[in-house]
C-alpha atoms as a PDB file:
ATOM      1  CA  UNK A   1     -32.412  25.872  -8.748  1.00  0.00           C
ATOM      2  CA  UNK A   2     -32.507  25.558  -5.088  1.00  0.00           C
ATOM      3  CA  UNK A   3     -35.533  26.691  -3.237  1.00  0.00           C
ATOM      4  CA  UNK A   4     -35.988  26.277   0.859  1.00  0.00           C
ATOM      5  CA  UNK A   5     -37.591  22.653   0.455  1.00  0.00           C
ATOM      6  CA  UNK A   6     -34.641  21.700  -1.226  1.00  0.00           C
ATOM      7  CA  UNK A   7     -31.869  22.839   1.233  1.00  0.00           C
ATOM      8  CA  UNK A   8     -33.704  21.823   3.975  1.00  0.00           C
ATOM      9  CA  UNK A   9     -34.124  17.962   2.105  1.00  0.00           C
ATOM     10  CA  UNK A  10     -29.966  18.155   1.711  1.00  0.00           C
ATOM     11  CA  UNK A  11     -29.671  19.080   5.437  1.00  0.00           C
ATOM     12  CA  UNK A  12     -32.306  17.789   7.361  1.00  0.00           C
ATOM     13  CA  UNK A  13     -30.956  14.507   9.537  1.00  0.00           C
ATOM     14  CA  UNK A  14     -27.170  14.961   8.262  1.00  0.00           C
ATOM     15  CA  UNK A  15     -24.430  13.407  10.539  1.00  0.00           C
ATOM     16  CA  UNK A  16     -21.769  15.660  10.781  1.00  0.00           C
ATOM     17  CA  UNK A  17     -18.558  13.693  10.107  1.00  0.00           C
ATOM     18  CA  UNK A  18     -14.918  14.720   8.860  1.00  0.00           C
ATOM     19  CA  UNK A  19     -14.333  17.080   6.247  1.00  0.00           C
ATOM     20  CA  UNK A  20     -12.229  15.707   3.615  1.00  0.00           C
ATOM     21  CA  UNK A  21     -12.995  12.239   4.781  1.00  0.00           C
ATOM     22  CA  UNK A  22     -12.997  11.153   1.373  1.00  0.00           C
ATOM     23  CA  UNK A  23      -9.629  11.925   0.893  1.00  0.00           C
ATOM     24  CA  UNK A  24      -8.432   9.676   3.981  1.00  0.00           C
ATOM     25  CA  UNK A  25      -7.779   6.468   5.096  1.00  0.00           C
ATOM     26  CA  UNK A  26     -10.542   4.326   7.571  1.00  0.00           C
ATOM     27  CA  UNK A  27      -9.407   1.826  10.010  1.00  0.00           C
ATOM     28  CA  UNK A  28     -11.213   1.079  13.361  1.00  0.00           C
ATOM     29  CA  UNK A  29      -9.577  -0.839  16.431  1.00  0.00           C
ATOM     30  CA  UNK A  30     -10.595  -2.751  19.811  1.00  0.00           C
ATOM     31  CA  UNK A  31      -9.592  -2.052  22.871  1.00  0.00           C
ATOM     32  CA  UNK A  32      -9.811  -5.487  24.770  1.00  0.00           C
ATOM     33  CA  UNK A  33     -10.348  -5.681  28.291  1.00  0.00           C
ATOM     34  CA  UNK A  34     -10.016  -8.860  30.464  1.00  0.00           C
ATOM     35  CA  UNK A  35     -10.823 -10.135  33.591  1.00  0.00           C
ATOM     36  CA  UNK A  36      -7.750 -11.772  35.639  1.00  0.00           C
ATOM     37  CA  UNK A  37      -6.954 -12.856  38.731  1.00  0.00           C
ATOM     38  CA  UNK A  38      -9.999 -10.040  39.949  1.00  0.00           C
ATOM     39  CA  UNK A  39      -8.429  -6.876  38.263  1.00  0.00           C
ATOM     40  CA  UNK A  40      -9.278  -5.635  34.707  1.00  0.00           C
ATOM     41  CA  UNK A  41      -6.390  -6.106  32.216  1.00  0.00           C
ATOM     42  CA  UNK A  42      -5.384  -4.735  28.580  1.00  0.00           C
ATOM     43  CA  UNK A  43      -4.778  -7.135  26.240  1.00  0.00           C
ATOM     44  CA  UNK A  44      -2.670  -5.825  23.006  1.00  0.00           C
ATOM     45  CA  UNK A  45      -1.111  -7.639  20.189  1.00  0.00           C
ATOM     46  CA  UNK A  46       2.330  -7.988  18.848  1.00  0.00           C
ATOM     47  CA  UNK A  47       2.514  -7.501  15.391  1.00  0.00           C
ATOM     48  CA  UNK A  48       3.861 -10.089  12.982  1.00  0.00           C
ATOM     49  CA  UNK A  49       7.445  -9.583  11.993  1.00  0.00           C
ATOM     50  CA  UNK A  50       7.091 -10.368   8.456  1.00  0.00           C
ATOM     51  CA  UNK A  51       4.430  -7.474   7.772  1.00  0.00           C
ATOM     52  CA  UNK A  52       5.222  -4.439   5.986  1.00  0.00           C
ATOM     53  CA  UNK A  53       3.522  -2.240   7.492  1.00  0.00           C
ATOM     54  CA  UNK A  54       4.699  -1.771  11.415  1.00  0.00           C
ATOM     55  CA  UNK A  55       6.273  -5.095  11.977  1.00  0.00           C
ATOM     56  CA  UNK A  56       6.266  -6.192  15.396  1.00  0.00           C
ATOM     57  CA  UNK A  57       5.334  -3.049  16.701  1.00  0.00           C
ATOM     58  CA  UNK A  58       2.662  -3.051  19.298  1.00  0.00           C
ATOM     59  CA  UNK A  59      -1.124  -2.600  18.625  1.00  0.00           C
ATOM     60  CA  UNK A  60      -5.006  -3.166  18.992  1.00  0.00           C
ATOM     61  CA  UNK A  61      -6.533  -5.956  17.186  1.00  0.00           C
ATOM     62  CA  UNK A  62      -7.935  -3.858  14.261  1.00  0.00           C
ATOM     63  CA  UNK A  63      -7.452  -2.509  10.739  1.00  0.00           C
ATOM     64  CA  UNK A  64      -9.080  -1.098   7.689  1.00  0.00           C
ATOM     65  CA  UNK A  65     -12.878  -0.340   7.256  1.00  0.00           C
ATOM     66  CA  UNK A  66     -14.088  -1.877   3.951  1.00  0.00           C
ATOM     67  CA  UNK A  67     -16.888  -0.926   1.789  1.00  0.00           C
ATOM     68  CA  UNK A  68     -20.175  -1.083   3.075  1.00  0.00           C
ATOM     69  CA  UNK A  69     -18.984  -1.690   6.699  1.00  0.00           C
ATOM     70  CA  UNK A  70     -19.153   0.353   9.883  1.00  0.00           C
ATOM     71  CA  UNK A  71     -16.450   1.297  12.172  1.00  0.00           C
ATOM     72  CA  UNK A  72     -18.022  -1.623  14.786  1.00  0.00           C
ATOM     73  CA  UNK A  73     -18.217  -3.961  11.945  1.00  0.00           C
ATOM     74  CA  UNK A  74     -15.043  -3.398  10.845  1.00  0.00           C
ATOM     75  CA  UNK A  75     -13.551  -3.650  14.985  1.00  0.00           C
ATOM     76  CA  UNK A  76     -14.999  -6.872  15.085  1.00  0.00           C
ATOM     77  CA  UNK A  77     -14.204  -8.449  12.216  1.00  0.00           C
ATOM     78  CA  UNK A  78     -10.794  -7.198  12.109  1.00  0.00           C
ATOM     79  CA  UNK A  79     -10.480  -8.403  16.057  1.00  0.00           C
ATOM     80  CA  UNK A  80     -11.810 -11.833  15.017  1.00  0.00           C
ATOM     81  CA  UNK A  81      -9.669 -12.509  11.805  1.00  0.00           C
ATOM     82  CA  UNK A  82      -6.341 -11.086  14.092  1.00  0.00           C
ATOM     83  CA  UNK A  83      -6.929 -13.334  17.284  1.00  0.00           C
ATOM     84  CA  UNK A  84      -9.667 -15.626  16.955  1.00  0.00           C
ATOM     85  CA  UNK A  85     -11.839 -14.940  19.178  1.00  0.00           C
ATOM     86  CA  UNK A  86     -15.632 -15.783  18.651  1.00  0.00           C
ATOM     87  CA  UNK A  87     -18.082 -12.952  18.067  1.00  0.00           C
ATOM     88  CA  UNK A  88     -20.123 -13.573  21.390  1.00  0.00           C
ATOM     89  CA  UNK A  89     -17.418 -13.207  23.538  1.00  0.00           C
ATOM     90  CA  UNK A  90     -16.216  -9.792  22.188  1.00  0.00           C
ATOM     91  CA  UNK A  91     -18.472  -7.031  24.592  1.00  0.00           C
ATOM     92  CA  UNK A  92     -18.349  -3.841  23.225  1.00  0.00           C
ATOM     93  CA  UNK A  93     -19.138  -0.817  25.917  1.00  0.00           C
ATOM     94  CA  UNK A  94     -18.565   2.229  23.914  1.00  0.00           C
ATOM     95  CA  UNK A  95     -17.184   4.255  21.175  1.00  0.00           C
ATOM     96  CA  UNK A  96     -14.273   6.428  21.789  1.00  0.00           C
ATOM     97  CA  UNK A  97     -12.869   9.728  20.332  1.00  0.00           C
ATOM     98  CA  UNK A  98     -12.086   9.859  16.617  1.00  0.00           C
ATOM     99  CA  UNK A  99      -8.032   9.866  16.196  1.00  0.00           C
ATOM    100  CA  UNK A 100      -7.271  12.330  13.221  1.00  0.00           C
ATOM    101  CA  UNK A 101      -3.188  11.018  12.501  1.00  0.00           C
ATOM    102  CA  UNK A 102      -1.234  13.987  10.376  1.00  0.00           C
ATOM    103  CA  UNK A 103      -0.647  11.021   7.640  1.00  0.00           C
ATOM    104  CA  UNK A 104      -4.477  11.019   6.591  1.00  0.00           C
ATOM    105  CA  UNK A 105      -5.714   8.268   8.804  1.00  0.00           C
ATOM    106  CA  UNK A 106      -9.367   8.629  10.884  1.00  0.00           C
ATOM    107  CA  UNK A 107      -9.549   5.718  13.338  1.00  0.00           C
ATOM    108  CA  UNK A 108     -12.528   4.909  15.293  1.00  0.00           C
ATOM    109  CA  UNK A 109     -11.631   3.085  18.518  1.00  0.00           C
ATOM    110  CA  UNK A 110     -14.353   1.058  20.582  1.00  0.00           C
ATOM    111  CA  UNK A 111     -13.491  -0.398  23.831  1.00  0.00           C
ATOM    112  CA  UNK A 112     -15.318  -3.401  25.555  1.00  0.00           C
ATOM    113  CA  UNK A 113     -14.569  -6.565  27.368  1.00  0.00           C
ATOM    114  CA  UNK A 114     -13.110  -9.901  25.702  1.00  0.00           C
ATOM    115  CA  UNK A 115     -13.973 -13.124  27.626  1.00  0.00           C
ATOM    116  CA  UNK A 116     -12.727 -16.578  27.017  1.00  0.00           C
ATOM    117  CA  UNK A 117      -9.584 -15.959  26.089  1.00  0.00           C
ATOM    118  CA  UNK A 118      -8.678 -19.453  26.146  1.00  0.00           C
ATOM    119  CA  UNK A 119     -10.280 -19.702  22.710  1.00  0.00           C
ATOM    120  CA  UNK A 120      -8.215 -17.243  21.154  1.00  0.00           C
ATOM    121  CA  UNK A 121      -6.449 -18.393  18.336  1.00  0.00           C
ATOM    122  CA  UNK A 122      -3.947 -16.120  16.451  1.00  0.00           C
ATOM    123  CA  UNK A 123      -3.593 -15.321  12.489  1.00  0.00           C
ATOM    124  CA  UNK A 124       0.122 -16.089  12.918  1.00  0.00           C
ATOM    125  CA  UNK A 125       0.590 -14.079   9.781  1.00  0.00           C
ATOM    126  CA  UNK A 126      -0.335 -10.982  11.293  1.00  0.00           C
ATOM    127  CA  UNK A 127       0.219 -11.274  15.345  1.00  0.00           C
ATOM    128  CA  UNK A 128       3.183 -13.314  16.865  1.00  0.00           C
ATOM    129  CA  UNK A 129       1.931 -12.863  20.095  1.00  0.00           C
ATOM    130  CA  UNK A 130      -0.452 -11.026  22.588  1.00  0.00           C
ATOM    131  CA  UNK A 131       0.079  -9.784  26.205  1.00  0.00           C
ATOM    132  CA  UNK A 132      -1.826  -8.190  28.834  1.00  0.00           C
ATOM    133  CA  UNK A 133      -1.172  -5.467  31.210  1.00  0.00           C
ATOM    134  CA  UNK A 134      -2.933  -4.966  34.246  1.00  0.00           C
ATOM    135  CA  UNK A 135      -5.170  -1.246  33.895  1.00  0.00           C
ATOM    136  CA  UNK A 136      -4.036  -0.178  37.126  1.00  0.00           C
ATOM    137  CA  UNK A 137      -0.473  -0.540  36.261  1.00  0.00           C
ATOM    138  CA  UNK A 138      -0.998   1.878  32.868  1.00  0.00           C
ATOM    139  CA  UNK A 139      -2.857   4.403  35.446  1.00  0.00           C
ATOM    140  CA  UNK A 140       0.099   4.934  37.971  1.00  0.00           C
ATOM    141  CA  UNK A 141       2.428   4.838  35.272  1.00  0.00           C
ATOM    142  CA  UNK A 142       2.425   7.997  32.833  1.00  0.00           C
ATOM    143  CA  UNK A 143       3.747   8.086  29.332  1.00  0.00           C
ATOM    144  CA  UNK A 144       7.121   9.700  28.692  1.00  0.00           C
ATOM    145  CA  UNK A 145       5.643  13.084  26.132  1.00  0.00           C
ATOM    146  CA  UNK A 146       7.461  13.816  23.060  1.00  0.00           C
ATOM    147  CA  UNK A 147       6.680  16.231  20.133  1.00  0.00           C
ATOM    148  CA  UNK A 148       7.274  16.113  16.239  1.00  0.00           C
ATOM    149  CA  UNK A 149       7.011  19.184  14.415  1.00  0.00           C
ATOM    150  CA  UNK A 150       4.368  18.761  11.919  1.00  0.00           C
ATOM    151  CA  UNK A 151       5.137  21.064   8.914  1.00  0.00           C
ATOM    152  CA  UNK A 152       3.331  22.216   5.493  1.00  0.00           C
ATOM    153  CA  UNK A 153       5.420  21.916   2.216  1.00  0.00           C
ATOM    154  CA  UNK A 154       3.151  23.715  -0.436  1.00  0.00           C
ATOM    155  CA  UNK A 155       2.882  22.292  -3.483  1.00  0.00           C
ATOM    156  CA  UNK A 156       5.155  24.009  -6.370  1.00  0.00           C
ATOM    157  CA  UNK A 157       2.402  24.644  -8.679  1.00  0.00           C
ATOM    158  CA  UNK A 158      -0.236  27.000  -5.467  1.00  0.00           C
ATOM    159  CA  UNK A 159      -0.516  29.930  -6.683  1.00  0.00           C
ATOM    160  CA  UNK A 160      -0.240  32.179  -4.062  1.00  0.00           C
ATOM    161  CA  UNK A 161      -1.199  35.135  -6.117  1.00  0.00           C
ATOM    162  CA  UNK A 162      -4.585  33.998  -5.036  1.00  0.00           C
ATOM    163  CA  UNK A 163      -4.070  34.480  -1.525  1.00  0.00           C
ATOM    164  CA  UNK A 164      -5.351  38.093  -0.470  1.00  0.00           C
ATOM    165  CA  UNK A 165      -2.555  40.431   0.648  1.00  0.00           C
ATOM    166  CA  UNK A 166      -0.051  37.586   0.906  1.00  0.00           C
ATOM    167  CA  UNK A 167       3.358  37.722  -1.199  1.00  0.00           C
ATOM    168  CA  UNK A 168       5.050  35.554   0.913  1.00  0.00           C
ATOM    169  CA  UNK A 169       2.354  33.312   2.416  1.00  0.00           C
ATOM    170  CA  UNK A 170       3.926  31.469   5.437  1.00  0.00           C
ATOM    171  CA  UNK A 171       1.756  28.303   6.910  1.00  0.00           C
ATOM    172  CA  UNK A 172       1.781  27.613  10.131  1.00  0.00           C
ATOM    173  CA  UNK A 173       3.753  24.562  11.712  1.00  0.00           C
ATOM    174  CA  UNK A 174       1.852  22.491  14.015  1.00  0.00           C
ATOM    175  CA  UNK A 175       2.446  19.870  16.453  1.00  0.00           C
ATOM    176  CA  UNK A 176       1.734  16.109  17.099  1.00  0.00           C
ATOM    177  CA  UNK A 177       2.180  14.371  20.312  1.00  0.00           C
ATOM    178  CA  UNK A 178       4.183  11.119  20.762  1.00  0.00           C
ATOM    179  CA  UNK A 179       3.650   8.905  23.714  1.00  0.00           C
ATOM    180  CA  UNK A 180       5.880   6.041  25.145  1.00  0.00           C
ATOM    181  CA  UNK A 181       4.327   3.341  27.785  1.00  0.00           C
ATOM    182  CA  UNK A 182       6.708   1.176  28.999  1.00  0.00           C
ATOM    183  CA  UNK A 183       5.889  -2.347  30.318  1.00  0.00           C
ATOM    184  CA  UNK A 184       8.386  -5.191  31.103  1.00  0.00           C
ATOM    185  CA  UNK A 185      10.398  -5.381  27.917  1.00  0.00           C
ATOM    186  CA  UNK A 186       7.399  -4.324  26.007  1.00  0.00           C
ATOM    187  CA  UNK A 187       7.042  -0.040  24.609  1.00  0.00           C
ATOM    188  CA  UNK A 188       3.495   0.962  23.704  1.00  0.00           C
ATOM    189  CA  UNK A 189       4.095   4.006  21.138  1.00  0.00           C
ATOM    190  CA  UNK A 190       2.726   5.949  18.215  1.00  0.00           C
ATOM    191  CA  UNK A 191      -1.333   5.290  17.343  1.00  0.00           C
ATOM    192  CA  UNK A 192      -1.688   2.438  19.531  1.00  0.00           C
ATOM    193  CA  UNK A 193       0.016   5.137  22.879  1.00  0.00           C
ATOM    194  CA  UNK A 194      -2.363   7.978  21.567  1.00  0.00           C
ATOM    195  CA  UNK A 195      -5.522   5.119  21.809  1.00  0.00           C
ATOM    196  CA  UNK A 196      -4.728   4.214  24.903  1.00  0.00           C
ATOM    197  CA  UNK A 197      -3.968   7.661  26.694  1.00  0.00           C
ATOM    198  CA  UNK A 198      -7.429   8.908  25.578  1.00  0.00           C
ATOM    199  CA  UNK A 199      -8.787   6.043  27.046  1.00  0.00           C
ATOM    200  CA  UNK A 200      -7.021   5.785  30.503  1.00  0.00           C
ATOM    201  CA  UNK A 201      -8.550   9.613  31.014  1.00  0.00           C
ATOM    202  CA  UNK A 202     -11.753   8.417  31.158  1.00  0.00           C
ATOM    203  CA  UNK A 203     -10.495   6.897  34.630  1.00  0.00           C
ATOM    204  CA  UNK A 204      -8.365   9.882  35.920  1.00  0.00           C
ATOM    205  CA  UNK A 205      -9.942  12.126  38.437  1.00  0.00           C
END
């Protein structure tokens, strides 16, 4: 039986989170910024062509958040097993807004500085290469905007005889933006265009 001491034990000091997080996939990502030649550049990875999953697309050094590990902790590990770098040179500034994808993923980015870059040394089995591009340039130079339609397909067995007043229950379609940078012969898209957008606003006025 619950009585007020024992709600207010189940509530008191929760941190709200997503619901259905259970349900989804956890990766987090690092959004490397380096000093050159006095302006601040972004540094992103090429992604190994022999990977299954995205091959040499373009991303953030990051990935999956295992058990017992924190979005950071996962940011920099991930960052360190992708490109070498040494813990003490990765500078992380801040947290930025939770990505929610429409295929179940949440990803926590965190953006910060990476110095020495000398010492990098890629996992060749996940990154062919990295390149930088210059934050000014991504500023003056807006992402072409596309839209999919994102679209519910009930399952055969919901019974919508449950659903109050409805015979013919219709969900509503929604929609998910898709973003294209373009630098040299490089294209920033997908996750890594949507990361990167909600971080250049920070600098817009």
């Amino acid at each position: 039986m619950f009585n007020r001491q024992k709600v207010l034990d189940r509530l008191t000091n929760h941190k709200p989170y997503i619901n259905g997080s259970e349900y989804m996939r956890r990766a987090a990502v690092f959004i490397p910024m380096v000093r050159k030649d006095g302006e601040i550049h972004i540094l992103f990875e090429v992604r190994a062509s022999s990977l299954k999953h995205r091959p040499s697309e373009i991303s953030f050094p990051g990935g999956g958040i295992e058990e017992g590990e924190t979005p950071l902790q996962a940011a920099i590990r991930e960052t360190q097993e992708e490109i070498g770098s040494y813990p003490e040179d990765i500078k992380i500034i801040s947290e930025l807004d939770l990505l929610i994808t429409p295929v179940k993923y949440i990803i926590h980015p965190f953006v910060g500085y990476l110095d020495n870059i000398e010492h990098i040394k890629l996992n060749k089995d996940e990154v062919d290469h990295v390149f930088m591009v210059p934050l000014k340039y991504l500023l003056e130079n807006h992402p072409k905007k596309y839209f999919n339609t994102v679209q519910v397909l009930p399952d055969q067995n919901l019974p919508f005889d449950l659903i109050p007043g409805e015979k013919n229950y219709k969900f509503e379609n929604g929609k998910s933006q898709v973003l294209f940078y373009k630098y040299k012969d490089y294209v920033i898209w997908g996750i890594t265009a949507k990361i990167l957008y909600n971080f250049l606003e920070f600098f817009k006025d």
